[in-house]
Protein backbone atom coordinates (compact mmCIF):
# COMPACT_ATOMS: atom_id res chain seq x y z
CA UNK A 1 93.36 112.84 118.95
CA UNK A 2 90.92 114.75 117.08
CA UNK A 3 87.03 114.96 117.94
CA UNK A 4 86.17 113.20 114.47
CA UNK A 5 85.58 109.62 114.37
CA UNK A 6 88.16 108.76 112.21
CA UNK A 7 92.03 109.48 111.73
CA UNK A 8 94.07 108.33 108.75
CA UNK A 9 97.93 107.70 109.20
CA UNK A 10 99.99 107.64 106.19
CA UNK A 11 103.60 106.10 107.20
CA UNK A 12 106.25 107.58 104.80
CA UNK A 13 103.92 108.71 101.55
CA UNK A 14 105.62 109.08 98.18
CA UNK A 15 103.16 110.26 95.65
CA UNK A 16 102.19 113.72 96.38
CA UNK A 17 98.95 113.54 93.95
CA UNK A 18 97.55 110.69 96.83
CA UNK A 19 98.56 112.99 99.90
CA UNK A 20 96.92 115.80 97.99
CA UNK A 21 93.91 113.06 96.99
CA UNK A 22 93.78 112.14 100.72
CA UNK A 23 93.65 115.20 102.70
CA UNK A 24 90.48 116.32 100.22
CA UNK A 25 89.04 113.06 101.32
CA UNK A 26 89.71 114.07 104.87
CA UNK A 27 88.28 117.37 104.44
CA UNK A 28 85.37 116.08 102.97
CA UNK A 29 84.32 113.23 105.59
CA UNK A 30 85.87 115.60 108.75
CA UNK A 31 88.87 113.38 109.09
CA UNK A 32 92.36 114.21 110.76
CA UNK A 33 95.41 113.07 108.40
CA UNK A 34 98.40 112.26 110.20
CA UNK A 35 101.77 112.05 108.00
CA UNK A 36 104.54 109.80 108.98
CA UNK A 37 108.26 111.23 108.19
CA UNK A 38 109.87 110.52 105.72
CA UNK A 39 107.59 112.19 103.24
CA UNK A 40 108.52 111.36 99.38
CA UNK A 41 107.64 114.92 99.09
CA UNK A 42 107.74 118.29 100.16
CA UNK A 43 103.67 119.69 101.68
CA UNK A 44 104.23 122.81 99.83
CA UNK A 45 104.78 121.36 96.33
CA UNK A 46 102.21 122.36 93.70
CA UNK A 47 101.23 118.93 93.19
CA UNK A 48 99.30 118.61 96.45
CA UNK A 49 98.05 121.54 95.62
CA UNK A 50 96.60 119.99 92.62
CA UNK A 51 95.42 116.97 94.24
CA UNK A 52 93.95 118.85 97.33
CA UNK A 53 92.34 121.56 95.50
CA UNK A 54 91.65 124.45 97.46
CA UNK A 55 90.88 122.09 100.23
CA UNK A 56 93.79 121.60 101.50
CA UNK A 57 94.26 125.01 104.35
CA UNK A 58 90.95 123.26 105.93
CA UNK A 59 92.64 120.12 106.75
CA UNK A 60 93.41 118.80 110.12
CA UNK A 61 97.02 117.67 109.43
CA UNK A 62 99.83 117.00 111.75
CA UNK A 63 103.17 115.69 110.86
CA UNK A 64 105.23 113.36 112.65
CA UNK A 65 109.19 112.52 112.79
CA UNK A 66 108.41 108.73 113.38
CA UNK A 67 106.06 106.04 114.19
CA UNK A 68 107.14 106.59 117.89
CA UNK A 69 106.19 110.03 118.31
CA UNK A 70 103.07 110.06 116.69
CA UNK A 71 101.81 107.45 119.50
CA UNK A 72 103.11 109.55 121.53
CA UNK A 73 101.32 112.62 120.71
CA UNK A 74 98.00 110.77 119.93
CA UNK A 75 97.96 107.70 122.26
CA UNK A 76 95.60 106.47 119.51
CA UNK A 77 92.29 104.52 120.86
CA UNK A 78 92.95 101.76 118.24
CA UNK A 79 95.02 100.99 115.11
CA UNK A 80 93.84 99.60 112.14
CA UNK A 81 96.69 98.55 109.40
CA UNK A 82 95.64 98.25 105.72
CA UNK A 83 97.75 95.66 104.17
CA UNK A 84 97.58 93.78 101.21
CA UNK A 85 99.69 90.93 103.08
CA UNK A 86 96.75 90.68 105.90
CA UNK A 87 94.36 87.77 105.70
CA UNK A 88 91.67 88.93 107.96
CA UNK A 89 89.05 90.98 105.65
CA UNK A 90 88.49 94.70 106.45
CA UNK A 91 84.71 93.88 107.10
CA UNK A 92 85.73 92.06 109.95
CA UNK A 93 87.48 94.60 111.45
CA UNK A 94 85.75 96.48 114.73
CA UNK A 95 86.20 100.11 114.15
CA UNK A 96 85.61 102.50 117.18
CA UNK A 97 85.30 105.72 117.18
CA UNK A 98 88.20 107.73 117.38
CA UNK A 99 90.10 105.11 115.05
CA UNK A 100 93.18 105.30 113.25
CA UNK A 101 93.75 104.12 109.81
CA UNK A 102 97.34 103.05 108.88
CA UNK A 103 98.64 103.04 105.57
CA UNK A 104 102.23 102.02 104.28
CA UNK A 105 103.93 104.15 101.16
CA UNK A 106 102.72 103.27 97.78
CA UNK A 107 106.15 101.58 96.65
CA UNK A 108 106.85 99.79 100.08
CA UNK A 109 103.64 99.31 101.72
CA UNK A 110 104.31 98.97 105.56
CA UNK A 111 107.41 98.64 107.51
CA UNK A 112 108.17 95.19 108.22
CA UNK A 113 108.18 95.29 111.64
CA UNK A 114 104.63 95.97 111.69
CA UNK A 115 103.81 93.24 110.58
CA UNK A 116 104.79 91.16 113.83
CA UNK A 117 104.14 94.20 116.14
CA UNK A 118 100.31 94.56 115.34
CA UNK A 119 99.48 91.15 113.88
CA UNK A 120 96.19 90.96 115.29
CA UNK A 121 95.39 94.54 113.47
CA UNK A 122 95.96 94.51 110.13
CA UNK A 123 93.18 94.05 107.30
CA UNK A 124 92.86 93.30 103.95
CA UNK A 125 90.38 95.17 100.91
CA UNK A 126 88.77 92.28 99.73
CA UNK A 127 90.23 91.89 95.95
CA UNK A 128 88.49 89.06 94.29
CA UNK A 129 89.99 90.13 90.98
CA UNK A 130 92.94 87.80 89.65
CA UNK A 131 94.90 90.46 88.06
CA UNK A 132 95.48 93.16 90.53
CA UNK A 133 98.35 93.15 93.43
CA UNK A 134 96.83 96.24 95.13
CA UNK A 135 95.31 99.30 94.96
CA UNK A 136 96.21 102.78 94.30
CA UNK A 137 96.82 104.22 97.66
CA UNK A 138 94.24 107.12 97.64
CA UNK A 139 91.42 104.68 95.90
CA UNK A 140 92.59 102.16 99.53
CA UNK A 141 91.87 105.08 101.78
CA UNK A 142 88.67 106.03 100.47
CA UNK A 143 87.54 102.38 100.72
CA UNK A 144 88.43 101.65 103.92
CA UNK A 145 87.04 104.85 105.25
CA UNK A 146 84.17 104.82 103.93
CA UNK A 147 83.93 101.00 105.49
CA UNK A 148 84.42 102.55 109.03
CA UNK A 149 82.18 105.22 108.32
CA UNK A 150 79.44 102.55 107.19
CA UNK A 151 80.24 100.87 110.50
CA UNK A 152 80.25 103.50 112.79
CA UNK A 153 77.08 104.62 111.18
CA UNK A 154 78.61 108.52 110.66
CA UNK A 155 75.61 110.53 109.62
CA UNK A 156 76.70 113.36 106.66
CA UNK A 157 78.66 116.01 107.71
């Protein structure tokens, strides 16, 4: 895992504009994106580029076949799943240090299985609006990372 205090996972992202959206995020708070395979995508296409700005060589990014091999290579410290199925509020949730913040595909959200597998860790963006199923998947990240940042009492980079 990286040295930051924070790591966000995307599991099979579809929109390059929110990859590209996400990885200047990451730049910007010292974050390590991780990118689950299949990618919607290809990382050299222009619009990540466009998204990313010229941010994007300074990233920390590391892609990953599967779900299995990226615990594997990170043996993550804990994993916290942003769902819009979750009940438990994302101000509940006990980030450490070191953290990794899941994140399904913008059309599909998470895999299904994940959903039994890590019950006890997935979180919800409180919503209170009546009108809105979700969020756009960059405008989730920021949210919740800026929630664990708040927590973890980051000081600016």
């Amino acid at each position: 895992m990286s040295r930051v205090p924070i790591n966000v996972v995307l599991v099979a992202p579809q929109i390059p504009h929110n990859t590209g959206a996400i990885g200047r995020l990451c730049v910007g708070l010292g974050a390590s994106l991780h990118l689950i395979r299949p990618l919607g995508f290809m990382l050299s296409a222009n619009a990540i580029r466009r998204s990313g700005l010229d941010y994007w060589p300074h990233l920390d990014v590391t892609v990953h076949d599967n779900w299995e091999t990226f615990l594997e290579a990170t043996q993550p410290v804990q994993l916290c799943f942003a769902s819009t199925k979750a009940t438990a509020s994302l101000y509940d949730c006990p980030f450490r240090p070191g953290c990794c913040l899941v994140f399904g595909n913008e059309g599909e959200g998470l895999p299904s299985v994940f959903y039994t597998r890590y019950a006890s860790d997935l979180w919800q963006i409180p919503m209170p609006g009546e009108h809105a199923r979700s969020l756009n998947l960059a405008t989730a990240v920021a949210i919740v990372m800026y929630e664990a940042y708040r927590q973890l009492r980051v000081p600016s980079l």
